[in-house]
PDB file of N, CA and C in Angstrom:
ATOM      1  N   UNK A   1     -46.714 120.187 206.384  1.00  0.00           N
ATOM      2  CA  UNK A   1     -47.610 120.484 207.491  1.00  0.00           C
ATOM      3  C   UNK A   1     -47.059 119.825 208.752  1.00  0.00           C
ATOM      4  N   UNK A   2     -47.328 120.557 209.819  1.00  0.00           N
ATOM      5  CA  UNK A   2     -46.429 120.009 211.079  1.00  0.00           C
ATOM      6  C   UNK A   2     -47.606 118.934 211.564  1.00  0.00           C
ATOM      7  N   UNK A   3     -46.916 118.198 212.753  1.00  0.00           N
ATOM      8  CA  UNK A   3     -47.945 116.562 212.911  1.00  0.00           C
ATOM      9  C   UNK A   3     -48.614 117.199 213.958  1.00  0.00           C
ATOM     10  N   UNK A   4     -50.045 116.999 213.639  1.00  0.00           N
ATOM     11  CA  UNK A   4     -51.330 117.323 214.382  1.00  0.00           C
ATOM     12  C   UNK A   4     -51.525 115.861 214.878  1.00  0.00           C
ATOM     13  N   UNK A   5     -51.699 116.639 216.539  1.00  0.00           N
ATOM     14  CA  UNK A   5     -52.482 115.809 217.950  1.00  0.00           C
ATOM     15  C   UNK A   5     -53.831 115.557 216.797  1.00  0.00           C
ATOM     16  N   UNK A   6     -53.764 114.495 216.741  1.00  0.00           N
ATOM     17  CA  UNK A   6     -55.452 114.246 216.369  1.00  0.00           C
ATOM     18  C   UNK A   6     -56.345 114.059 217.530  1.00  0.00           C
ATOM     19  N   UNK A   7     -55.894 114.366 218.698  1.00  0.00           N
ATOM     20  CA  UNK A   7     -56.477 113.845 219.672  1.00  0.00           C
ATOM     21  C   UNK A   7     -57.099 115.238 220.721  1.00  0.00           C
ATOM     22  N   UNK A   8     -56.392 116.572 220.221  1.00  0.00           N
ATOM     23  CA  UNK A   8     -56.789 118.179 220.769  1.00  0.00           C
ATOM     24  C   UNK A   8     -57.475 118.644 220.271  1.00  0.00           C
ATOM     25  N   UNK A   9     -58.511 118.447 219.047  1.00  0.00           N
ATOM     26  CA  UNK A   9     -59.610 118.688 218.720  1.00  0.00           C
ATOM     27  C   UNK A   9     -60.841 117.883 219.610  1.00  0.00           C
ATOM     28  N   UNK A  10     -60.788 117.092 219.338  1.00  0.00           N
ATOM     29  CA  UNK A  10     -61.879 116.330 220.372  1.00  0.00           C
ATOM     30  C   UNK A  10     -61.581 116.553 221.981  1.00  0.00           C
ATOM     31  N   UNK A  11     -60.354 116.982 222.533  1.00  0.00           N
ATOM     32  CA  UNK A  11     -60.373 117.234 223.935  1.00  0.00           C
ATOM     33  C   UNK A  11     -60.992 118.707 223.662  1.00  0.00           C
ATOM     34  N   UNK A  12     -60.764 119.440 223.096  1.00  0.00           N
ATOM     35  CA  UNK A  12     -61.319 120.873 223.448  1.00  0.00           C
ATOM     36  C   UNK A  12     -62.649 121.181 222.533  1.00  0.00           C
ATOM     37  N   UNK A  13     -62.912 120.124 222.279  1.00  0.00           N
ATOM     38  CA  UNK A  13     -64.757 120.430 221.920  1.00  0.00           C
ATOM     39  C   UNK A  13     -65.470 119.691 222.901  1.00  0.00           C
ATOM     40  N   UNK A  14     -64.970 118.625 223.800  1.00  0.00           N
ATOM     41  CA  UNK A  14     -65.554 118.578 224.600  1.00  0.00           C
ATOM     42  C   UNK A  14     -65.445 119.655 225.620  1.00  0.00           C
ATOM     43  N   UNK A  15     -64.303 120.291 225.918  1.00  0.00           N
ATOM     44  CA  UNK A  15     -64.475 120.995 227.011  1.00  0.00           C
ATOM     45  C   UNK A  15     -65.712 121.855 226.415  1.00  0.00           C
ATOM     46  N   UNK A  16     -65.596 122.586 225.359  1.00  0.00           N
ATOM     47  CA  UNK A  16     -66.233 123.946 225.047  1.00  0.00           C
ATOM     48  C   UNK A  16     -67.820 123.135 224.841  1.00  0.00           C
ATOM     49  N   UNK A  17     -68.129 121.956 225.032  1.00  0.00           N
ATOM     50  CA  UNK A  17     -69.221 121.615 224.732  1.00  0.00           C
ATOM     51  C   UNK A  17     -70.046 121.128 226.439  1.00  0.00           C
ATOM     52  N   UNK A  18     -68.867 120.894 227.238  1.00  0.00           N
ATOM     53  CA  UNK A  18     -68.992 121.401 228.409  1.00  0.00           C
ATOM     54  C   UNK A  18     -69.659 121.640 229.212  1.00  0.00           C
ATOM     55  N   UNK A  19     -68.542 122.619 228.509  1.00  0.00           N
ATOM     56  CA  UNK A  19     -69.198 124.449 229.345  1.00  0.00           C
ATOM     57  C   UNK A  19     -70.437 124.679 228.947  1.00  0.00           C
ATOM     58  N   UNK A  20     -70.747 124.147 227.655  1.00  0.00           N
ATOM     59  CA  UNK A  20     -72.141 124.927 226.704  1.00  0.00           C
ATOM     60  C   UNK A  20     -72.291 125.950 225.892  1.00  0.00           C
ATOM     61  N   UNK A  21     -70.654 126.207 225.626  1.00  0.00           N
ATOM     62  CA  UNK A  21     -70.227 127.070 224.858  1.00  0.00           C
ATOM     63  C   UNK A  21     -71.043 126.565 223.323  1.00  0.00           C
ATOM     64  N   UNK A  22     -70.433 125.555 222.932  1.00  0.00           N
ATOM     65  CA  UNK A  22     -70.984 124.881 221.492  1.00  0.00           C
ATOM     66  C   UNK A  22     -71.592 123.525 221.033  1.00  0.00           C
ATOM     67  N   UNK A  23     -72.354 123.644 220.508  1.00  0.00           N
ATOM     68  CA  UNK A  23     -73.341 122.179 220.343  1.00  0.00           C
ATOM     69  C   UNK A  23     -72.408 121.063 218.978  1.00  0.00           C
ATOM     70  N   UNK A  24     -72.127 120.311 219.112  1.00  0.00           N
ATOM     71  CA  UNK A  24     -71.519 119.207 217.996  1.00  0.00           C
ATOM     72  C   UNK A  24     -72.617 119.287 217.008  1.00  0.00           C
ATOM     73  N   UNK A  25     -71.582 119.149 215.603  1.00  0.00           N
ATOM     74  CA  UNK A  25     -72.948 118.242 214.830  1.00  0.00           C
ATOM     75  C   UNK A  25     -71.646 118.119 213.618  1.00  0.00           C
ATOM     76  N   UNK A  26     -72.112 118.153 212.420  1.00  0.00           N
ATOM     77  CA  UNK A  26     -71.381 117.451 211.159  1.00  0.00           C
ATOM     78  C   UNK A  26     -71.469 118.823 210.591  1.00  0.00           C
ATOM     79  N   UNK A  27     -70.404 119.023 209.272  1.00  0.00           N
ATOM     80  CA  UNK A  27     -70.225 119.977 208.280  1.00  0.00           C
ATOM     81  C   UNK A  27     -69.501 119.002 206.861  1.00  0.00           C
ATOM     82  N   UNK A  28     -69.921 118.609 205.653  1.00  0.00           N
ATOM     83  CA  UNK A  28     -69.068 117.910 205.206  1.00  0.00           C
ATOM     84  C   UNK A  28     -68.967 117.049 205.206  1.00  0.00           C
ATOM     85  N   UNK A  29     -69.475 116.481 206.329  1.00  0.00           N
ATOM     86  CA  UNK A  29     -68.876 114.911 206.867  1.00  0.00           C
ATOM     87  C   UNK A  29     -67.903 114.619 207.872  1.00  0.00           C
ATOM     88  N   UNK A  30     -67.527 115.874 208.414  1.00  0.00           N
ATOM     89  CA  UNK A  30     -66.315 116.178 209.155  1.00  0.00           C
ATOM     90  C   UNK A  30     -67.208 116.814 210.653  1.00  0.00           C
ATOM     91  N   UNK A  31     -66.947 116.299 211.411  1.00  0.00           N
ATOM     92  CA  UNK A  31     -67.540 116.663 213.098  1.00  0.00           C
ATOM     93  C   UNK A  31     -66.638 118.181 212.771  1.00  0.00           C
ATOM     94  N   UNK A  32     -67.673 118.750 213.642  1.00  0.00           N
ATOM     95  CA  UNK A  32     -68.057 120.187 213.504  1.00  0.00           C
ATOM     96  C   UNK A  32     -68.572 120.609 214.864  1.00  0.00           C
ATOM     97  N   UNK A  33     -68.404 121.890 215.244  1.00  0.00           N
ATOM     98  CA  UNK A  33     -68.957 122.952 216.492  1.00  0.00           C
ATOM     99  C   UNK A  33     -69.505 123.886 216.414  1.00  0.00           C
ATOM    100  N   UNK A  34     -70.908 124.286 216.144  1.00  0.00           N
ATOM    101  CA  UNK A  34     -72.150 125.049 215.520  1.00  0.00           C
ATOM    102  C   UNK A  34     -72.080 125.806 217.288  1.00  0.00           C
ATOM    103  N   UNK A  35     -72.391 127.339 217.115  1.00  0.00           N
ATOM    104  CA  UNK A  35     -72.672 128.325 218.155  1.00  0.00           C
ATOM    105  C   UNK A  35     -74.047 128.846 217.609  1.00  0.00           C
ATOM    106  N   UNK A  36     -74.924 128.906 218.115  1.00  0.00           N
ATOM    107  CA  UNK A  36     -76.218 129.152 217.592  1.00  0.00           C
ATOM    108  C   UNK A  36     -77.206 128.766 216.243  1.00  0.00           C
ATOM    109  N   UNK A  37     -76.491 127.210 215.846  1.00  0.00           N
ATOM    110  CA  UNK A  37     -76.580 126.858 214.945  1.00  0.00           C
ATOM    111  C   UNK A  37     -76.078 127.535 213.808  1.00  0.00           C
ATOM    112  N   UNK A  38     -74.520 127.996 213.998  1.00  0.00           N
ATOM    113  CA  UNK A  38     -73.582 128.113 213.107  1.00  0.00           C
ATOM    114  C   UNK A  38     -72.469 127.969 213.035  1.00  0.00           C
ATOM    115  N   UNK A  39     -71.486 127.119 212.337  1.00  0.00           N
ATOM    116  CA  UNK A  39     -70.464 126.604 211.960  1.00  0.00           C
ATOM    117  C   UNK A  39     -69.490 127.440 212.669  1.00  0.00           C
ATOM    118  N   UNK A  40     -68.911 127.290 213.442  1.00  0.00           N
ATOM    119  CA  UNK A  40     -67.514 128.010 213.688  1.00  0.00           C
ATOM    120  C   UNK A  40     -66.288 127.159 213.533  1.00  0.00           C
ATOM    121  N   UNK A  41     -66.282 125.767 213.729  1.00  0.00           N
ATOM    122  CA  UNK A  41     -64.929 124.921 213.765  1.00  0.00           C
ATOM    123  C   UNK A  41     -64.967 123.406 213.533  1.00  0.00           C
ATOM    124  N   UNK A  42     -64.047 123.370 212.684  1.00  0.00           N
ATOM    125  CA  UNK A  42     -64.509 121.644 212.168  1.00  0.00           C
ATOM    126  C   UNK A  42     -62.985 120.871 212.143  1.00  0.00           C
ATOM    127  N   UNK A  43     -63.129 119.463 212.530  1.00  0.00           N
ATOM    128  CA  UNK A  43     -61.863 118.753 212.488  1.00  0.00           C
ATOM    129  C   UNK A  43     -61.784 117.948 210.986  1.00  0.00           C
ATOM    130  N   UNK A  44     -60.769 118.249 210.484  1.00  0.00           N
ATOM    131  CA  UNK A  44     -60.351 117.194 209.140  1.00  0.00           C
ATOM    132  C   UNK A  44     -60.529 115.631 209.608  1.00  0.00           C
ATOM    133  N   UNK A  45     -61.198 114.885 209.289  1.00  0.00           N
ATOM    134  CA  UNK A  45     -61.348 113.332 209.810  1.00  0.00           C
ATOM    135  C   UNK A  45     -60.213 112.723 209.280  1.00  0.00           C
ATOM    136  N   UNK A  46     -59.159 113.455 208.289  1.00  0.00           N
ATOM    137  CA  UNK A  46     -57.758 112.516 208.006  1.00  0.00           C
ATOM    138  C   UNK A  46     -56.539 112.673 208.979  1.00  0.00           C
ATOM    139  N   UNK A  47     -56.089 114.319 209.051  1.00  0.00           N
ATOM    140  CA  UNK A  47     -55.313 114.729 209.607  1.00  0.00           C
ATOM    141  C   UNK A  47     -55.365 115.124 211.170  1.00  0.00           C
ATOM    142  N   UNK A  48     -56.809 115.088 211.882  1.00  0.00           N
ATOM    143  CA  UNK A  48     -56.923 115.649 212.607  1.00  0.00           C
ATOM    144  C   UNK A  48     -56.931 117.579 213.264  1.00  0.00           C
ATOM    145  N   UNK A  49     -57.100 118.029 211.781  1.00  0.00           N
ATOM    146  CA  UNK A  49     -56.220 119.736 212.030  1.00  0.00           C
ATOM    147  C   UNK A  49     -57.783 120.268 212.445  1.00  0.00           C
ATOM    148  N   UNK A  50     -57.455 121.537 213.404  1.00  0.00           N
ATOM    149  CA  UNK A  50     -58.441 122.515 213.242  1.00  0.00           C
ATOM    150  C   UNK A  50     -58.528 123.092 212.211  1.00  0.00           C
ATOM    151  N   UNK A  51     -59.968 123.212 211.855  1.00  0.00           N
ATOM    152  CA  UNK A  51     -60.540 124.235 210.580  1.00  0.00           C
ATOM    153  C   UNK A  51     -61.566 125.238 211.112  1.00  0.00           C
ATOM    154  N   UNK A  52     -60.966 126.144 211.317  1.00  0.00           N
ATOM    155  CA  UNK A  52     -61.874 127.605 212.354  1.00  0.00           C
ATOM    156  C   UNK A  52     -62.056 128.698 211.343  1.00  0.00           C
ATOM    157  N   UNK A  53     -63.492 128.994 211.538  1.00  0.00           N
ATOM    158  CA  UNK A  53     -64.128 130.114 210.992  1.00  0.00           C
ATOM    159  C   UNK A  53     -63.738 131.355 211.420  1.00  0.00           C
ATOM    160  N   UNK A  54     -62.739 132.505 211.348  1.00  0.00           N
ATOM    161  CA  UNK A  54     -62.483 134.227 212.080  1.00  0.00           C
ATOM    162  C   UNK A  54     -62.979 135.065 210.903  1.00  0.00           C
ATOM    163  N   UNK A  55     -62.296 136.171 211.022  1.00  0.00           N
ATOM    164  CA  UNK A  55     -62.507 137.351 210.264  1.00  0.00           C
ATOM    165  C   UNK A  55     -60.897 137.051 209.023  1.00  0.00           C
ATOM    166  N   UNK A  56     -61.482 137.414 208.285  1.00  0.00           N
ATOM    167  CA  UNK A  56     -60.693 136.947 206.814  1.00  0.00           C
ATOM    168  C   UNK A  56     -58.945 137.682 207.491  1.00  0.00           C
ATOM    169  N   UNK A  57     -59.039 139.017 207.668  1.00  0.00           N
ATOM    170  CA  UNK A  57     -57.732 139.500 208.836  1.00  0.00           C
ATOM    171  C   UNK A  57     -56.688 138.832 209.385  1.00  0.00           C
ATOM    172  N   UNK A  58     -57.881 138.166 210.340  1.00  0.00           N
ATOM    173  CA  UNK A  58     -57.479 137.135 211.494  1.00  0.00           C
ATOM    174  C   UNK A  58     -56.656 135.926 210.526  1.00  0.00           C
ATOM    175  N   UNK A  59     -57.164 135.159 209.537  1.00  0.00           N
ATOM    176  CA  UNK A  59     -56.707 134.165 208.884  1.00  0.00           C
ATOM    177  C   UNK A  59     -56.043 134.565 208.255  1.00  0.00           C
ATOM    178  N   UNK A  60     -55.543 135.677 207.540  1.00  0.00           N
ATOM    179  CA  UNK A  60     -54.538 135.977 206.836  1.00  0.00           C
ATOM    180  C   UNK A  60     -53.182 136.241 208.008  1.00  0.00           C
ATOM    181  N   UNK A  61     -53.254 136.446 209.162  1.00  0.00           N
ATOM    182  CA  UNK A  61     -52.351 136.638 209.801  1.00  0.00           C
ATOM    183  C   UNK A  61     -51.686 135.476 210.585  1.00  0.00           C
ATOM    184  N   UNK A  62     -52.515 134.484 210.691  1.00  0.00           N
ATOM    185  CA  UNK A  62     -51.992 133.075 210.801  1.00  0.00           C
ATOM    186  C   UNK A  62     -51.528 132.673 210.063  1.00  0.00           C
ATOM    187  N   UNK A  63     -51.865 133.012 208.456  1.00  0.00           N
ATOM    188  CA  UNK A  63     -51.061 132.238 207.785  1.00  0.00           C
ATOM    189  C   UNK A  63     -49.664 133.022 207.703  1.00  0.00           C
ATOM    190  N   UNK A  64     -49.840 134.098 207.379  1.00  0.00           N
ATOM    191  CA  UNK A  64     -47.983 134.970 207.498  1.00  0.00           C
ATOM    192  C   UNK A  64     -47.492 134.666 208.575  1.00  0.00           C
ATOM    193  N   UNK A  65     -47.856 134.343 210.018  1.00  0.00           N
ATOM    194  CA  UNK A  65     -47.093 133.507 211.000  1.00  0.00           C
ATOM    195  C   UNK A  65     -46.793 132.044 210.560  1.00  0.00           C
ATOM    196  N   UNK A  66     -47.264 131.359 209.455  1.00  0.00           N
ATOM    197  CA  UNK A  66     -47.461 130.171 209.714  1.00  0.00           C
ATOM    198  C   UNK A  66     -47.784 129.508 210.392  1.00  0.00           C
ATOM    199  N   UNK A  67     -48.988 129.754 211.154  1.00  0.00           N
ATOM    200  CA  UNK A  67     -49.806 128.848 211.906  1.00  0.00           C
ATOM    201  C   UNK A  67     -50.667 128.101 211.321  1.00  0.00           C
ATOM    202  N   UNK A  68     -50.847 128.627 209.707  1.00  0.00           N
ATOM    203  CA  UNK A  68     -52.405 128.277 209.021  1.00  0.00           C
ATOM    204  C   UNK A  68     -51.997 128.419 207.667  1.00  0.00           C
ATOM    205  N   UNK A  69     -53.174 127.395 207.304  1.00  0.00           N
ATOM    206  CA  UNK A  69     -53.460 127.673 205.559  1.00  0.00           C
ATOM    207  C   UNK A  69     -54.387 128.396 205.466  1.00  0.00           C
ATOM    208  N   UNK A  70     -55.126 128.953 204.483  1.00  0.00           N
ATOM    209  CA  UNK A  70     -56.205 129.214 203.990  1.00  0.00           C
ATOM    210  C   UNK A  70     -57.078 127.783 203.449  1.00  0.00           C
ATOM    211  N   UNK A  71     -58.123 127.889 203.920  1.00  0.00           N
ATOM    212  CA  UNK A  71     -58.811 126.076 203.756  1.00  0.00           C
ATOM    213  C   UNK A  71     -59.673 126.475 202.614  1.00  0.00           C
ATOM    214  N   UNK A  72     -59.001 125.629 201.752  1.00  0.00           N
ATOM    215  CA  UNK A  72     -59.195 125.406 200.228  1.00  0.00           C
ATOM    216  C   UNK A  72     -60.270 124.157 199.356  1.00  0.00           C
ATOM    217  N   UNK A  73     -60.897 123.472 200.284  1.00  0.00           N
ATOM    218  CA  UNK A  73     -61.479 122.000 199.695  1.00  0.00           C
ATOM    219  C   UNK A  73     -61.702 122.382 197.905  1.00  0.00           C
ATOM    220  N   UNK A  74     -61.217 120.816 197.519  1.00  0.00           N
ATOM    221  CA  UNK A  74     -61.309 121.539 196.170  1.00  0.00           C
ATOM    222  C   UNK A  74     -61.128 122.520 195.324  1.00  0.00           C
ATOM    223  N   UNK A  75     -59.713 123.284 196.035  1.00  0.00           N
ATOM    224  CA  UNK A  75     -58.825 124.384 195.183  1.00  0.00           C
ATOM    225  C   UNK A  75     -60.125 125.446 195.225  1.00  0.00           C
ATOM    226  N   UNK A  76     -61.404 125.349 196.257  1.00  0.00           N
ATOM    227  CA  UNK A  76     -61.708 127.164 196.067  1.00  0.00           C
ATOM    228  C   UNK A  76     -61.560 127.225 197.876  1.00  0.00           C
ATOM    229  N   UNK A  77     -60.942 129.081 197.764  1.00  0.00           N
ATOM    230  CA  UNK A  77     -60.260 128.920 198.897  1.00  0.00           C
ATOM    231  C   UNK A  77     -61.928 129.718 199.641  1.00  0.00           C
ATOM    232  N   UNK A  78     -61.961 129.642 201.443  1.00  0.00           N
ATOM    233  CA  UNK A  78     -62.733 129.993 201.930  1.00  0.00           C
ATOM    234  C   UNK A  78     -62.131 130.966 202.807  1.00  0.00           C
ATOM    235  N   UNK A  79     -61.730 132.616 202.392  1.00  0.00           N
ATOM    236  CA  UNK A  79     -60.828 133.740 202.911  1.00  0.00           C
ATOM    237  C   UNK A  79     -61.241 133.376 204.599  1.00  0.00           C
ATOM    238  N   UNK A  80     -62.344 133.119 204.799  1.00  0.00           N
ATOM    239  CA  UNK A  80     -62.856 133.185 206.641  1.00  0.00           C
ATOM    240  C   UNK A  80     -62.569 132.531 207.472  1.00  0.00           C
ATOM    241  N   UNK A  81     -61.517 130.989 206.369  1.00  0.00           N
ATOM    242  CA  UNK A  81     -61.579 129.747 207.352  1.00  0.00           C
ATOM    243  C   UNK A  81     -60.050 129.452 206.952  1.00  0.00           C
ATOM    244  N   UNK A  82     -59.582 128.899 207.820  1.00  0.00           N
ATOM    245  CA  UNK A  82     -58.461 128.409 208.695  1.00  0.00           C
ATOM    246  C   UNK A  82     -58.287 127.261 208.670  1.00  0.00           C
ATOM    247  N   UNK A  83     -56.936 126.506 207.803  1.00  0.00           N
ATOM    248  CA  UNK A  83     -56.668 124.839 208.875  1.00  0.00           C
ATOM    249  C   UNK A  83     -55.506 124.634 209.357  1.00  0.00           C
ATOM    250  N   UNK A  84     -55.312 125.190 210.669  1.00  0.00           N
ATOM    251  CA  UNK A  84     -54.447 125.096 212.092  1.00  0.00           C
ATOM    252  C   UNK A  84     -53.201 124.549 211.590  1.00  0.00           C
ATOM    253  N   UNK A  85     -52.213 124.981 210.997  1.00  0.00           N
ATOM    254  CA  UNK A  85     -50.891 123.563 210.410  1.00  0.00           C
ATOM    255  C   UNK A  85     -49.839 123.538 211.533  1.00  0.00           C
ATOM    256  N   UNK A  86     -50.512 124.148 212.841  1.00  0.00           N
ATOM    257  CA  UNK A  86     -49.496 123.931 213.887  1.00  0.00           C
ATOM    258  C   UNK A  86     -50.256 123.058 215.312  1.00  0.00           C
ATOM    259  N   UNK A  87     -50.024 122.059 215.821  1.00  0.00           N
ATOM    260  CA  UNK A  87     -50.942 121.447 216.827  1.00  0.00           C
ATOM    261  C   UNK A  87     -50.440 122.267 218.700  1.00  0.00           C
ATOM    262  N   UNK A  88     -51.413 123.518 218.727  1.00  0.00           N
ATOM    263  CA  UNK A  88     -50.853 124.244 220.320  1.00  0.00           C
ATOM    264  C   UNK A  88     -52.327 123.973 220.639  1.00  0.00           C
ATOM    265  N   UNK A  89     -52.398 123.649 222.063  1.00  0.00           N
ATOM    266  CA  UNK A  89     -53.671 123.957 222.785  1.00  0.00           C
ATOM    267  C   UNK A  89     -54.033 125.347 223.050  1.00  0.00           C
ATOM    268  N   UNK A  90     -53.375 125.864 223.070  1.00  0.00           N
ATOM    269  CA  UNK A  90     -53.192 127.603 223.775  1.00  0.00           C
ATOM    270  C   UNK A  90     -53.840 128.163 222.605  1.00  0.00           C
ATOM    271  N   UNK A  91     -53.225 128.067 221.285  1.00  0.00           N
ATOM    272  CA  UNK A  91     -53.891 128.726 219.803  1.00  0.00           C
ATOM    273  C   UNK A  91     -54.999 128.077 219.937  1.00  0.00           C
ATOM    274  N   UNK A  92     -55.056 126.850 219.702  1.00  0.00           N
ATOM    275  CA  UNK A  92     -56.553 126.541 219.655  1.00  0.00           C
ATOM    276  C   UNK A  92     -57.572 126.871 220.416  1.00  0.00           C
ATOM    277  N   UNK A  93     -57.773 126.617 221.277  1.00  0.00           N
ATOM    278  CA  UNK A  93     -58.830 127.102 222.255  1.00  0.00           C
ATOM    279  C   UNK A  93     -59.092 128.811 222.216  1.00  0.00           C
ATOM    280  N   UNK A  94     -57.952 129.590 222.287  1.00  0.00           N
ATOM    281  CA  UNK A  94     -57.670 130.861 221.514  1.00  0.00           C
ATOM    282  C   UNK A  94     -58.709 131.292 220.545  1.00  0.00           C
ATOM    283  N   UNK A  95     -58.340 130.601 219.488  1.00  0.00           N
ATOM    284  CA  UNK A  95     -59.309 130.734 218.435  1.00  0.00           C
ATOM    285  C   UNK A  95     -60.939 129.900 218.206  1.00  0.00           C
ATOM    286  N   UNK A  96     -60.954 129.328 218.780  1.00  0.00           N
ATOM    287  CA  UNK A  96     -61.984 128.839 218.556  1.00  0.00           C
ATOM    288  C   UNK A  96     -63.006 129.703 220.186  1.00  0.00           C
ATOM    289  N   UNK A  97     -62.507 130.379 220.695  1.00  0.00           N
ATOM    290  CA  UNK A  97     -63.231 131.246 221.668  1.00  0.00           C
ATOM    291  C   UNK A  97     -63.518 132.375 220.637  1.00  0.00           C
ATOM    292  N   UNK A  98     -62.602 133.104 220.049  1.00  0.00           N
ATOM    293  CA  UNK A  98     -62.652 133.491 219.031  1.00  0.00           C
ATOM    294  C   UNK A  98     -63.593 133.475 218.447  1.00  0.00           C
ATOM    295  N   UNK A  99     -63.568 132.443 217.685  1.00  0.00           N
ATOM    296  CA  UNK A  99     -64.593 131.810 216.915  1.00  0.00           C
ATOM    297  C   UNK A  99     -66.072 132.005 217.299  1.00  0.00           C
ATOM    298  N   UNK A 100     -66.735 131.994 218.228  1.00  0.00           N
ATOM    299  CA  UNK A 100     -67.746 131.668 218.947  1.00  0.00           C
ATOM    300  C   UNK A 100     -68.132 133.314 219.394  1.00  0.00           C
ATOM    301  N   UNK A 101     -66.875 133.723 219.888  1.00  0.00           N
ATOM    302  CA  UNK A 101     -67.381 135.087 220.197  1.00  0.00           C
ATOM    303  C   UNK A 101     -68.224 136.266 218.574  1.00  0.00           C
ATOM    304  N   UNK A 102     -67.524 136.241 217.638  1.00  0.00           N
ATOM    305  CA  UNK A 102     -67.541 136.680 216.449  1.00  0.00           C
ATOM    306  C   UNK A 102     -69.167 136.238 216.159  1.00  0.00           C
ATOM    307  N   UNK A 103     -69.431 134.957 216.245  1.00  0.00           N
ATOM    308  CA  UNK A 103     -71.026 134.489 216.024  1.00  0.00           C
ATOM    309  C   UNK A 103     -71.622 135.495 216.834  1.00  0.00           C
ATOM    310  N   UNK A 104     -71.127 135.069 218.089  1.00  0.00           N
ATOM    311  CA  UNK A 104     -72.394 135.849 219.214  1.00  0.00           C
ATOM    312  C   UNK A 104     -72.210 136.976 218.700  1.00  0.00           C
ATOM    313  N   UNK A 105     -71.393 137.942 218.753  1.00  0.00           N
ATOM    314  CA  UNK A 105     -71.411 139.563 217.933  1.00  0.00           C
ATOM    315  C   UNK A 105     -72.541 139.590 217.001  1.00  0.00           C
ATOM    316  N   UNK A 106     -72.499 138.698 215.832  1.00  0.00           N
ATOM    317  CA  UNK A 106     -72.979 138.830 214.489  1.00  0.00           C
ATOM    318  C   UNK A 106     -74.572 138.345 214.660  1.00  0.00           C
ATOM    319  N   UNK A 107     -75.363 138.307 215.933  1.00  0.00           N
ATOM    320  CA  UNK A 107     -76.023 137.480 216.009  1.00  0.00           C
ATOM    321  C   UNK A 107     -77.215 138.615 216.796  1.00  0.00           C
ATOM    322  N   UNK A 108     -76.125 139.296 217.598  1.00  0.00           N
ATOM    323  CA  UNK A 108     -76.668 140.366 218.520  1.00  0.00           C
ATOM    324  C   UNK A 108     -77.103 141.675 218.200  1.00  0.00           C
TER     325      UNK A 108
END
């Protein structure tokens, strides 16, 4: 896994928390970014990686780029969710707009 900024998750949840894009709270035990009181993106508290909620698509195509794993806790995998194995601000924020937009869709 390539070395994750542990430090670009927490700059860009504050921004997006901001703006008022997304409210903080916990998932796991792991600080987390809920959009209408739902999970879209959570930081690993070891590694620092993004773990973002898309469309199963979307995460399969990060990972054939290698941008991403499929996030597995405990060997069962979660097809929807994502953990970032590359540290870009540009992807991240990317996806985690992403992220947020897909709620609001599913919501509307």
């Amino acid at each position: 896994m390539a070395d994750i900024d542990r430090t670009l998750f927490d700059k860009l949840a504050d921004e997006f928390i901001d703006a008022g894009k997304v409210q903080p709270g916990t998932m796991m035990g792991f600080p987390c970014l809920r959009v209408r009181g739902r999970y879209i993106a959570c930081k690993d508290k070891v590694s620092g990686t993004l773990i973002v909620k898309l469309t199963e698509e979307h995460v399969k195509n990060l990972v054939n780029s290698n941008l991403a794993i499929t996030f597995a806790p405990a060997g069962v995998q979660f097809k929807q969710w994502a953990s970032m194995t590359v540290s870009d601000e540009v992807l991240w924020r990317r996806v985690l707009r992403e992220a947020g937009k897909l709620i609001e869709e599913s919501l509307s």
